[in-house]
Protein backbone atom coordinates (compact mmCIF):
# COMPACT_ATOMS: atom_id res chain seq x y z
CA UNK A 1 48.41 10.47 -17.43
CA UNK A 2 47.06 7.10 -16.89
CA UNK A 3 45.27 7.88 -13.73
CA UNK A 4 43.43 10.87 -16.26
CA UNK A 5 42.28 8.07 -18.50
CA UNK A 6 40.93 5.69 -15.88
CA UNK A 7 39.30 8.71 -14.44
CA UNK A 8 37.37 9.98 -17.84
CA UNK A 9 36.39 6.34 -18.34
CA UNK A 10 35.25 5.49 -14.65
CA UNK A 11 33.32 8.67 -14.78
CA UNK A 12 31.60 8.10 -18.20
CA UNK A 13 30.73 4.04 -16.69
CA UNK A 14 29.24 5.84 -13.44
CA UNK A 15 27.28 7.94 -16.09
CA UNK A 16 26.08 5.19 -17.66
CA UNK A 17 24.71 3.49 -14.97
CA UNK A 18 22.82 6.27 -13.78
CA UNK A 19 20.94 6.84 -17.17
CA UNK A 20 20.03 3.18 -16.70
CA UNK A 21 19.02 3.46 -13.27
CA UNK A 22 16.87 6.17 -14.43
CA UNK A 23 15.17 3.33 -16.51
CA UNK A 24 13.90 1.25 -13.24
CA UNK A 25 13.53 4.17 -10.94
CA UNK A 26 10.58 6.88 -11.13
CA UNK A 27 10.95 10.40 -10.43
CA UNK A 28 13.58 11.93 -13.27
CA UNK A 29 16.43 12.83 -11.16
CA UNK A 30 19.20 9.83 -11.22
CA UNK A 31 19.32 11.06 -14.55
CA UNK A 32 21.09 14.48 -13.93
CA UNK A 33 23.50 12.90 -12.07
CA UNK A 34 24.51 10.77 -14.81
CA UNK A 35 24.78 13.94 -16.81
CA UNK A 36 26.97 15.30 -13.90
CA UNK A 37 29.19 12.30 -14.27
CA UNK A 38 29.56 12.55 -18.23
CA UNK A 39 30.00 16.40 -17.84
CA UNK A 40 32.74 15.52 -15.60
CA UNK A 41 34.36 12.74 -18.10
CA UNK A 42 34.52 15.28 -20.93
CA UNK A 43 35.96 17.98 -18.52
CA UNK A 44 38.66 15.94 -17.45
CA UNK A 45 39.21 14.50 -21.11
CA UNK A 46 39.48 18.23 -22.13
CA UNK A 47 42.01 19.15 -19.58
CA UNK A 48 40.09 21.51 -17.15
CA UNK A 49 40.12 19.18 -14.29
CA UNK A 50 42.81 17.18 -13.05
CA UNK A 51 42.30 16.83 -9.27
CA UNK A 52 40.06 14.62 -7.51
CA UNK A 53 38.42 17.33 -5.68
CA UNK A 54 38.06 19.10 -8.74
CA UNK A 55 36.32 16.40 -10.16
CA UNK A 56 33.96 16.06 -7.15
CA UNK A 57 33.01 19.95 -7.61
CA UNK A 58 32.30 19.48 -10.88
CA UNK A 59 30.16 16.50 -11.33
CA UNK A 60 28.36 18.05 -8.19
CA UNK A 61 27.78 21.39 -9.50
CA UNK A 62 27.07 20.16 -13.30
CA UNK A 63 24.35 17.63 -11.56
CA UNK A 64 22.62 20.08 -9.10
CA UNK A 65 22.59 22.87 -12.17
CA UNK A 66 21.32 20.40 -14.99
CA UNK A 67 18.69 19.15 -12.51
CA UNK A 68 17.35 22.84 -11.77
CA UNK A 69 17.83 23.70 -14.94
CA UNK A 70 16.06 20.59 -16.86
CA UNK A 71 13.95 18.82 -13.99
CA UNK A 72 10.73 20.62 -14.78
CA UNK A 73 11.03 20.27 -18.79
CA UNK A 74 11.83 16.42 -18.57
CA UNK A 75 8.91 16.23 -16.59
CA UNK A 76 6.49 17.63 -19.29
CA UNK A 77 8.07 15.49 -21.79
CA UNK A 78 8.44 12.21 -20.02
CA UNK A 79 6.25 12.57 -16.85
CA UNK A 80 3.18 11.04 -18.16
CA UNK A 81 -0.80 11.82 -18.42
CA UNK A 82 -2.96 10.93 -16.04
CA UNK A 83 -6.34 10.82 -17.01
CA UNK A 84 -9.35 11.83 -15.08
CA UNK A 85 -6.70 13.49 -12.34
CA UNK A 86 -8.18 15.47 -9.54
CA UNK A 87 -7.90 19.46 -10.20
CA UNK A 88 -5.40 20.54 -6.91
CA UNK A 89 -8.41 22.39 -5.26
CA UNK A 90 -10.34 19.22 -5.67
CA UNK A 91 -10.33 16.88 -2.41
CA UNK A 92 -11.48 13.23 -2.60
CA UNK A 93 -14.07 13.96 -0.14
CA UNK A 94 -16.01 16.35 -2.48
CA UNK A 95 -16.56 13.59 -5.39
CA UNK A 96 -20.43 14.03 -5.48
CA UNK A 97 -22.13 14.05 -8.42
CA UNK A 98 -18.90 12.98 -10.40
CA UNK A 99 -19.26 10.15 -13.07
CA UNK A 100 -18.45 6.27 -12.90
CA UNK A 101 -18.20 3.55 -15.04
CA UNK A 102 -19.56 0.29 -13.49
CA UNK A 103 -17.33 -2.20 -14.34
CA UNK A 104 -19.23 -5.40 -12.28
CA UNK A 105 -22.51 -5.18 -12.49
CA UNK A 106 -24.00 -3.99 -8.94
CA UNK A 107 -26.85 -5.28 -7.17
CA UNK A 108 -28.16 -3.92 -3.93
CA UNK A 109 -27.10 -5.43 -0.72
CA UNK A 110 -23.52 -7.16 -2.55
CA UNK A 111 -19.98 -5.99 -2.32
CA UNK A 112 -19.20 -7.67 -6.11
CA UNK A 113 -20.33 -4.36 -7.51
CA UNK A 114 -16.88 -2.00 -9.21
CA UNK A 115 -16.80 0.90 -11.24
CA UNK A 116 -14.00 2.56 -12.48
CA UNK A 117 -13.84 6.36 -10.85
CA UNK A 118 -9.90 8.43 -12.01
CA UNK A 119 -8.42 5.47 -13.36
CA UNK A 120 -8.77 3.56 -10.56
CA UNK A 121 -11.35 0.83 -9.75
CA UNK A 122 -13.63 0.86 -6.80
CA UNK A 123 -16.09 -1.24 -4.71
CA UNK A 124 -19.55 0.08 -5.31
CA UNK A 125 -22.82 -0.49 -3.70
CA UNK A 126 -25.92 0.81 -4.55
CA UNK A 127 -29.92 0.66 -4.00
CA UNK A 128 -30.65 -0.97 -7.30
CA UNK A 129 -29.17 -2.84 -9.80
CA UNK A 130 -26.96 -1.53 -12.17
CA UNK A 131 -25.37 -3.43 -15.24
CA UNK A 132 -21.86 -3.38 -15.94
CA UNK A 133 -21.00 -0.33 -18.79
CA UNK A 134 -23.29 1.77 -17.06
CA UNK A 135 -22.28 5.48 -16.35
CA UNK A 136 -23.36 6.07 -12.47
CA UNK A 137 -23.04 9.07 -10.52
CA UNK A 138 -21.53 8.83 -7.09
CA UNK A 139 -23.58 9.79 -4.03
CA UNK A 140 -21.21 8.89 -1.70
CA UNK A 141 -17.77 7.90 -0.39
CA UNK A 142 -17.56 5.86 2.51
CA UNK A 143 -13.32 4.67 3.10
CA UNK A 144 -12.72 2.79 -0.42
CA UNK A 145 -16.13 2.52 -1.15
CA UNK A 146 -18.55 4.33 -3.34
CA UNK A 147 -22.25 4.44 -3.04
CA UNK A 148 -23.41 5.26 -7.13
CA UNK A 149 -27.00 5.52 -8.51
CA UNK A 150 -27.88 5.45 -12.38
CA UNK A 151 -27.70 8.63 -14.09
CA UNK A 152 -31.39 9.49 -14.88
């Protein structure tokens, strides 16, 4: 009897500490396991499992079915939008004539000059000057940097 109570009660801490982790690390799965392990405290508080191997087979089962079950949902809900996001037939390499804020102003010849292309910001070069708040269109990608010229 006492081992069932230190068992429900290790099992629901383990549980715990798995919805936590889910706090610090990305990707939404440590938290069906912690479901798995709180599944497994109330099955063992209820009676149905009393063996240690029983309790392995369940809090494996529960997490593997409430992960295939609820991974792709949680993801909707707590995944995130990412704005300006390539489309998935969209490659990196075919950014022509896609917009750019400038966010340091650019001036031919320099490697101050940033704009701000999916989120992220970039180094910039281009034949003229541009001021920063401009909206460029990029010519060019060359590694991590983008060749832009004013929209007309």
């Amino acid at each position: 009897m006492f081992w069932s109570a230190a068992a429900e009660l290790l099992w629901f801490i383990v549980g715990l500490i798995m919805l936590l982790a889910e706090l610090a690390l990305p990707g939404l799965v440590i938290i069906f396991f912690g479901i798995g392990a709180w599944i497994t405290a109330l099955a063992i508080w209820l009676g149905l499992v009393t063996s240690f191997s029983a309790q392995l087979v369940t809090f494996l089962v529960s997490s593997v079915a409430s992960l295939i079950l609820f991974r792709k949902q949680g993801m909707r809900y707590f995944g995130g939008r990412i704005s300006g996001k390539l489309a998935p037939d969209q490659s990196l390499d075919d950014i022509r004539g896609e917009k750019a804020v400038v966010v340091n102003a650019i001036k031919p010849k320099s490697l101050d000059g940033k704009v701000e292309f999916n989120g992220t910001v970039w180094a910039a070069e281009s034949d003229v000057a541009i001021a920063a708040g401009v909206v460029v269109e990029v010519v060019e990608r060359t590694n991590l940097t983008l060749k832009v010229r004013p929209l007309l």
